[in-house]
Protein backbone atom coordinates (compact mmCIF):
# COMPACT_ATOMS: atom_id res chain seq x y z
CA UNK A 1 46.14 -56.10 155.79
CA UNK A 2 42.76 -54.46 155.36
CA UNK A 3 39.75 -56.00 157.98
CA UNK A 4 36.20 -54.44 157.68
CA UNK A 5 34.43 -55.32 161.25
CA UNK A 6 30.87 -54.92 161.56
CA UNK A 7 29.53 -55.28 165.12
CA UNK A 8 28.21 -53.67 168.04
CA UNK A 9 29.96 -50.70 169.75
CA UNK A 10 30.09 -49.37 173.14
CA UNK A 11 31.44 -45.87 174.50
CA UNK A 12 32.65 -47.59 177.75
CA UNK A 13 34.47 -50.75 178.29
CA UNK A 14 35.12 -53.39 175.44
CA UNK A 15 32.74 -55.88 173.63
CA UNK A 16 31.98 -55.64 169.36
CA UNK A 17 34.10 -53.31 167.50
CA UNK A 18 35.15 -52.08 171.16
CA UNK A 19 37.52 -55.30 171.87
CA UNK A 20 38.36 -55.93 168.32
CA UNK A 21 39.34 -53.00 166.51
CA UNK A 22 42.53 -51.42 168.91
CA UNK A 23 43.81 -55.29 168.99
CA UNK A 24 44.15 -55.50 165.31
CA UNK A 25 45.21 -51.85 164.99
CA UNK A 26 48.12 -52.79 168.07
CA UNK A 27 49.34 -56.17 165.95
CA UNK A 28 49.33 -53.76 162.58
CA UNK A 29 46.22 -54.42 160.96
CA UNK A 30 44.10 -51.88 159.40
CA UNK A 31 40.51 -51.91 160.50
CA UNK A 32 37.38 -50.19 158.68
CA UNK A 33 34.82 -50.67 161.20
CA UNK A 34 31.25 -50.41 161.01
CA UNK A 35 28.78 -50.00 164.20
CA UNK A 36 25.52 -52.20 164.45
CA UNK A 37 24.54 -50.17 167.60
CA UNK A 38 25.71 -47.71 169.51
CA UNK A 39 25.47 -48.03 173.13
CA UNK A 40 26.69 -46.72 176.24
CA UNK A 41 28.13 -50.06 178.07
CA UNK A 42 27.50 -53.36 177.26
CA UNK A 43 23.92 -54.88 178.38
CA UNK A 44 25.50 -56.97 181.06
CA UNK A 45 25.54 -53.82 183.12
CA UNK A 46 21.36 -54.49 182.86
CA UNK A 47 20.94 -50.63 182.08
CA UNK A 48 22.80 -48.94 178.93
CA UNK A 49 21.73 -45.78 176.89
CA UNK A 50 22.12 -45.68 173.26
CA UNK A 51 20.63 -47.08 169.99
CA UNK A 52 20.61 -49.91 167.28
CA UNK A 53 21.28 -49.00 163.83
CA UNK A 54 19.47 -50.16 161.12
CA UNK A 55 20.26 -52.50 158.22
CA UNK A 56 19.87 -49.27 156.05
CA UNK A 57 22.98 -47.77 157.89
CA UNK A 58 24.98 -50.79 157.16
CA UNK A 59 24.12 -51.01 153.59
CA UNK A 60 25.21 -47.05 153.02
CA UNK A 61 28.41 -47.36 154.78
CA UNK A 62 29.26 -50.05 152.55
CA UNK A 63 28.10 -48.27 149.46
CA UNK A 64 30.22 -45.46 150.52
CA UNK A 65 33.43 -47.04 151.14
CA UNK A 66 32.83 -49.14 147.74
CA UNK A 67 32.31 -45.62 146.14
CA UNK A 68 36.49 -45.08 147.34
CA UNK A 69 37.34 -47.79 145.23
CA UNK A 70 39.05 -49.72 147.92
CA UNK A 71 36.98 -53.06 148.22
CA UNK A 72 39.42 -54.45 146.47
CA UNK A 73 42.02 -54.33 148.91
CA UNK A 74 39.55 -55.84 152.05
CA UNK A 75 41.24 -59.04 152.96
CA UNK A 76 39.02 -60.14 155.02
CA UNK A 77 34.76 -59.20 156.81
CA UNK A 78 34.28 -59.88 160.47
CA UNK A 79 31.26 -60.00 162.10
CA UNK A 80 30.01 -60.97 165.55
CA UNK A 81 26.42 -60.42 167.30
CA UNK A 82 23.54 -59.12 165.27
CA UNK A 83 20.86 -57.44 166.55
CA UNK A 84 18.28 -58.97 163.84
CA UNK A 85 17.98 -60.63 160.68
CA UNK A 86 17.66 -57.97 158.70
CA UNK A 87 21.23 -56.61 159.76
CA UNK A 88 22.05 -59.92 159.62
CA UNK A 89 21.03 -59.75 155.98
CA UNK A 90 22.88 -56.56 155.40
CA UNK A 91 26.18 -58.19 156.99
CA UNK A 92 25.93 -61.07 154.12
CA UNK A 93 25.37 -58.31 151.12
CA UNK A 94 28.42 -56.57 152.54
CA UNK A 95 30.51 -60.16 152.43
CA UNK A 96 29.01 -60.16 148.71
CA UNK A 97 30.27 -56.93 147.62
CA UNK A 98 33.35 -57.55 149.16
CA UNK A 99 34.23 -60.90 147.39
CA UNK A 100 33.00 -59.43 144.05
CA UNK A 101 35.88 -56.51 144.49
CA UNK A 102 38.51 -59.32 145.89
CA UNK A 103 37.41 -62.91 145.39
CA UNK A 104 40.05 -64.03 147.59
CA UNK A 105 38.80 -62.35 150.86
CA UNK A 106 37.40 -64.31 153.53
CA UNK A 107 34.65 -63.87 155.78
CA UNK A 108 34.75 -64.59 159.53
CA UNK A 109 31.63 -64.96 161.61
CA UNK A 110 31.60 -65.13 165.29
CA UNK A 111 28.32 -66.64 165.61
CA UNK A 112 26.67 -65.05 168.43
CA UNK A 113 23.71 -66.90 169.92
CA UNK A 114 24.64 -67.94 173.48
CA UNK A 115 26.34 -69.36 176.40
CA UNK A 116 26.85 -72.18 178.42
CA UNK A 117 24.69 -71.55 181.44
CA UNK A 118 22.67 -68.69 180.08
CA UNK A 119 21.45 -70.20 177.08
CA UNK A 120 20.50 -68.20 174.18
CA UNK A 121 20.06 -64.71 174.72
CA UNK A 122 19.81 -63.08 171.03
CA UNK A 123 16.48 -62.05 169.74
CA UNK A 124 14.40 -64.86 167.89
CA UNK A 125 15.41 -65.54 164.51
CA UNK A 126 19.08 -64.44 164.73
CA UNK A 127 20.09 -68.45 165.97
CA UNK A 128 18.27 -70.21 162.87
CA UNK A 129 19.86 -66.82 160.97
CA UNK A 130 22.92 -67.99 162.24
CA UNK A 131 23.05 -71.63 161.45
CA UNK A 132 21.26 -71.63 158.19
CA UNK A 133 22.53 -68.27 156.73
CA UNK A 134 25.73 -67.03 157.92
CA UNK A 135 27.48 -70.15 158.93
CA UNK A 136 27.29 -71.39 155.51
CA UNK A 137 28.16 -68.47 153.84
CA UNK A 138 31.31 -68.02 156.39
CA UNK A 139 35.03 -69.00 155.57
CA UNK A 140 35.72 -68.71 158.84
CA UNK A 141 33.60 -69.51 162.47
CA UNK A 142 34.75 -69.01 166.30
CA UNK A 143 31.72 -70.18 168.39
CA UNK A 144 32.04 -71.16 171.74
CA UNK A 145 31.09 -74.42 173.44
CA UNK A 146 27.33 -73.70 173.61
CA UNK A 147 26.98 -71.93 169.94
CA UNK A 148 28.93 -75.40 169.05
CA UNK A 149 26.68 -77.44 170.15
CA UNK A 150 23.68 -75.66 168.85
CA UNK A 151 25.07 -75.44 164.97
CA UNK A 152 25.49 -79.12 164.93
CA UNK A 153 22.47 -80.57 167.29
CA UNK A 154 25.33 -82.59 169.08
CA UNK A 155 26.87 -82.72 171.95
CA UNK A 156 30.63 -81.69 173.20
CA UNK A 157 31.06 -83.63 176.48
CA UNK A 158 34.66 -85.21 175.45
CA UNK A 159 37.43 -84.13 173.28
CA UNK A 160 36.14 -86.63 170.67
CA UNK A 161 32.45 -85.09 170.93
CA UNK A 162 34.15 -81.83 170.05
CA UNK A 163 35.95 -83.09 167.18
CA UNK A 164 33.17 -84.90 165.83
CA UNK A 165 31.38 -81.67 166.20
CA UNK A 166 33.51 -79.32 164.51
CA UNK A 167 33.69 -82.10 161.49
CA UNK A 168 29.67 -81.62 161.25
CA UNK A 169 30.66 -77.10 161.04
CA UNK A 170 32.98 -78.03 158.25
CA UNK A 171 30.03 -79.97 156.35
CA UNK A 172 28.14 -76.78 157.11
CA UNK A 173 30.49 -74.79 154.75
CA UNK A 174 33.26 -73.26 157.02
CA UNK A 175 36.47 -74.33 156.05
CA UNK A 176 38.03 -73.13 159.36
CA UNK A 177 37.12 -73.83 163.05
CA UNK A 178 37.94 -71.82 166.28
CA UNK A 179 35.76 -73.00 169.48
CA UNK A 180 36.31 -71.18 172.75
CA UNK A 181 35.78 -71.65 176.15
CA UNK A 182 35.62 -75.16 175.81
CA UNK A 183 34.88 -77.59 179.30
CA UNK A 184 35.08 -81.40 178.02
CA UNK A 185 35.46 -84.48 180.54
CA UNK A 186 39.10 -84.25 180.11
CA UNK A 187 39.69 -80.65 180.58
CA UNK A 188 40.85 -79.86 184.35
CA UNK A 189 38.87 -77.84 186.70
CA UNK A 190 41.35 -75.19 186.67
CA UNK A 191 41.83 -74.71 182.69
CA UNK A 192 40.30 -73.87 179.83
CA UNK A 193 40.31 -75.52 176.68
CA UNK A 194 40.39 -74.16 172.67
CA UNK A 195 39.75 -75.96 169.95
CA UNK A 196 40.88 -74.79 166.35
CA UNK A 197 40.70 -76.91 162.95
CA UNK A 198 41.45 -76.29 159.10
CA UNK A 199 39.56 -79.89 157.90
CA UNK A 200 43.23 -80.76 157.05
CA UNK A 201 44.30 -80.04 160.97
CA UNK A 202 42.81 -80.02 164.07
CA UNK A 203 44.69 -78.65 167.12
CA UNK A 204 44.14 -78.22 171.10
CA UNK A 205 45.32 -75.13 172.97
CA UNK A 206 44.83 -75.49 177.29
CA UNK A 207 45.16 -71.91 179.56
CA UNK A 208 45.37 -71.96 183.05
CA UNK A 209 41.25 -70.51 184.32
CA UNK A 210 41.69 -67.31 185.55
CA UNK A 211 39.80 -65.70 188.74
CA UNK A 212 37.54 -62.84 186.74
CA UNK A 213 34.79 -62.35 184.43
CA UNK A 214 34.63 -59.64 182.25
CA UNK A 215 33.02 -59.37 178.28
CA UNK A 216 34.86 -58.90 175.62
CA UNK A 217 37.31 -61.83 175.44
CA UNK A 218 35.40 -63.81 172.67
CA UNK A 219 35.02 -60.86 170.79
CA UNK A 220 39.31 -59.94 170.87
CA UNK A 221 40.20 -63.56 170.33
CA UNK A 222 38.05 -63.97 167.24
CA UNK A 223 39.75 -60.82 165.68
CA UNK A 224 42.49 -61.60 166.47
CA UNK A 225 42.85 -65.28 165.50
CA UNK A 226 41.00 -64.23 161.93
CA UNK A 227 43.95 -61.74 161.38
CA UNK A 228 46.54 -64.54 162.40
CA UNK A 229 44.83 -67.05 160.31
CA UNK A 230 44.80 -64.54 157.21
CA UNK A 231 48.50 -63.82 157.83
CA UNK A 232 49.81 -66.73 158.15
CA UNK A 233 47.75 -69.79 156.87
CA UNK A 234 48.67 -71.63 159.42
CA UNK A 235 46.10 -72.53 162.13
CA UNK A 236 48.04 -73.93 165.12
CA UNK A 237 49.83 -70.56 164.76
CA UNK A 238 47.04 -68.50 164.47
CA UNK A 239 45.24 -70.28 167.72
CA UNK A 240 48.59 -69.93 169.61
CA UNK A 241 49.38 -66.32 169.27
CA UNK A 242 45.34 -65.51 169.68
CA UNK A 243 45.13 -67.28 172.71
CA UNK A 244 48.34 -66.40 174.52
CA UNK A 245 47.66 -62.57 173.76
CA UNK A 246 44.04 -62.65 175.32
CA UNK A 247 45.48 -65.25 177.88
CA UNK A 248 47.95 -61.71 178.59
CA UNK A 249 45.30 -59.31 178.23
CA UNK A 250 42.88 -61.16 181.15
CA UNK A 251 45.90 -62.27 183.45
CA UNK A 252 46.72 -58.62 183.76
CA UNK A 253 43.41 -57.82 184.10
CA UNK A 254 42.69 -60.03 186.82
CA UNK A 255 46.00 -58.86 188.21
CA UNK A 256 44.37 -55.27 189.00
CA UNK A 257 40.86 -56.74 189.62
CA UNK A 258 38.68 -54.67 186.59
CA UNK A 259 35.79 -55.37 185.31
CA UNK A 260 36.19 -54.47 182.10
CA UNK A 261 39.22 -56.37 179.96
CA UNK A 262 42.11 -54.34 180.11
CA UNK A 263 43.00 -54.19 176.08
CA UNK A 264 44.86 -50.85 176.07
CA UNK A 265 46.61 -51.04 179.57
CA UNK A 266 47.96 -54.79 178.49
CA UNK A 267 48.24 -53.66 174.72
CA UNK A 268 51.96 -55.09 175.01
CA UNK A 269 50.09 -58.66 175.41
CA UNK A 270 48.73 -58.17 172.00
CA UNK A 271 52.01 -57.33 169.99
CA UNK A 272 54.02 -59.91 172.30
CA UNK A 273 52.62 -62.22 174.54
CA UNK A 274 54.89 -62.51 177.73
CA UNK A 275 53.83 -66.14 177.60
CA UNK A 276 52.98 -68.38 174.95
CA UNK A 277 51.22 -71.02 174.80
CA UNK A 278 51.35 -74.42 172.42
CA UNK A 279 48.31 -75.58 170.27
CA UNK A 280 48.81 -79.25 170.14
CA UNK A 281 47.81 -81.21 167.34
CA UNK A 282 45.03 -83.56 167.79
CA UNK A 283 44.58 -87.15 166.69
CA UNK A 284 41.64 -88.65 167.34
């Protein structure tokens, strides 16, 4: 399986193309990635060195691997934040040359725009990007609980709220659903909840909540999960072996208390999960 990644990159610790690309090398996936920016660390450090790259950049890189021949054999585009539109736009024209080489790829978008608790914090432009450009033109989405709720204008309080919600992403063009770090009414204090669906499934995954916070997690789990889900077809399976790997990867980390997700220290989690946990199917 060929993925080409386009996100952000960082020399130290693991967010972008930093937490995705060694998980789907570890599980046997090869990855072509392409860099968005460059940087240091990741921002939440509040000081980083670095750059952003330019559309242009993304557009050549693209042109250059096309030039190999090889498009053809892309089985899938992920993408996650996006510094502005205009990247934004380049990320689409890459999906477009992709699908004209293999018509059966898929595209993936983690649609970066926020958080619960810290609202948006992408520049203006890239959350109506988002929802009115590359959600539609996605195969795939994994937003979390607060990108959810902004997509659809609704809200996510109870599992049914969520459901409803991910029916409204469907009708927005996606034909497959992963929400993270999901908190409803009837999710325990001490888990967290993930919600996957295919429009012809819908299934519910709970993990204990673990004592740490560290980046990077949303950024492995979508990878991962998109590689599953291109595998296998099968999206209970994809959102149980996505979860329970990056369930492994942050228990260990939290084991040793670092603050940056331990992906190559617990790459064993990746390959084989020491535990695994059950996406349920949900009928609502």
């Amino acid at each position: 399986m060929n993925i080409l990644s386009i996100q952000s990159h960082v020399a130290y610790g693991h967010v972008g193309n930093a937490a995705a690309v060694f998980p789907l090398q570890r599980m046997g996936v090869e990855v072509w990635p392409i860099h968005t920016v460059q940087f240091s660390n990741h921002t939440g450090y509040g000081s980083w060195k670095g750059r952003v790259f330019d559309a242009g950049m993304i557009s050549e890189v693209v042109a250059g691997i096309e030039q190999r021949g090889i498009l053809g054999a892309c089985d899938g585009i992920l993408s996650g934040y996006m510094g502005s539109s205009d990247i934004g736009e380049a990320v689409l024209d890459a999906v477009m040359t992709v699908k004209r080489a293999n018509p059966a790829a898929k595209y993936c978008c983690d649609p970066v725009i926020g958080d619960v608790g810290r609202g948006i914090f992408v520049r203006d432009g890239i959350p109506e990007f988002m929802k009115n450009n590359a959600v539609p033109a996605a195969d795939i989405i994994t937003p979390n609980q607060f990108e959810l709720n902004y997509l659809t204008k609704r809200n996510s309080n109870t599992l049914l709220q969520a459901r409803d919600a991910v029916k409204a992403v469907h009708g927005l063009g996606p034909r497959a659903v992963l929400v993270t770090s999901l908190h409803t009414d009837e999710t325990p204090k001490d888990s967290i909840d993930l919600l996957a669906s295919n429009e012809g499934a819908c299934f519910i995954l709970r993990t204990p909540k673990l004592p740490l916070a560290v980046n990077g997690a949303g950024d492995a789990i979508a990878a991962l999960f998109f590689a599953h889900y291109l595998s296998s077809g099968d999206i209970g399976d994809a959102l149980s072996r996505a979860a329970s790997s990056v369930f492994g990867v942050l228990a260990k980390t939290a084991g040793i208390g670092a603050s940056e997700i331990q992906l190559v220290a617990a790459q064993d989690e990746i390959a084989s999960p020491s535990r695994l946990f059950e996406a349920k199917a949900l009928r609502l």
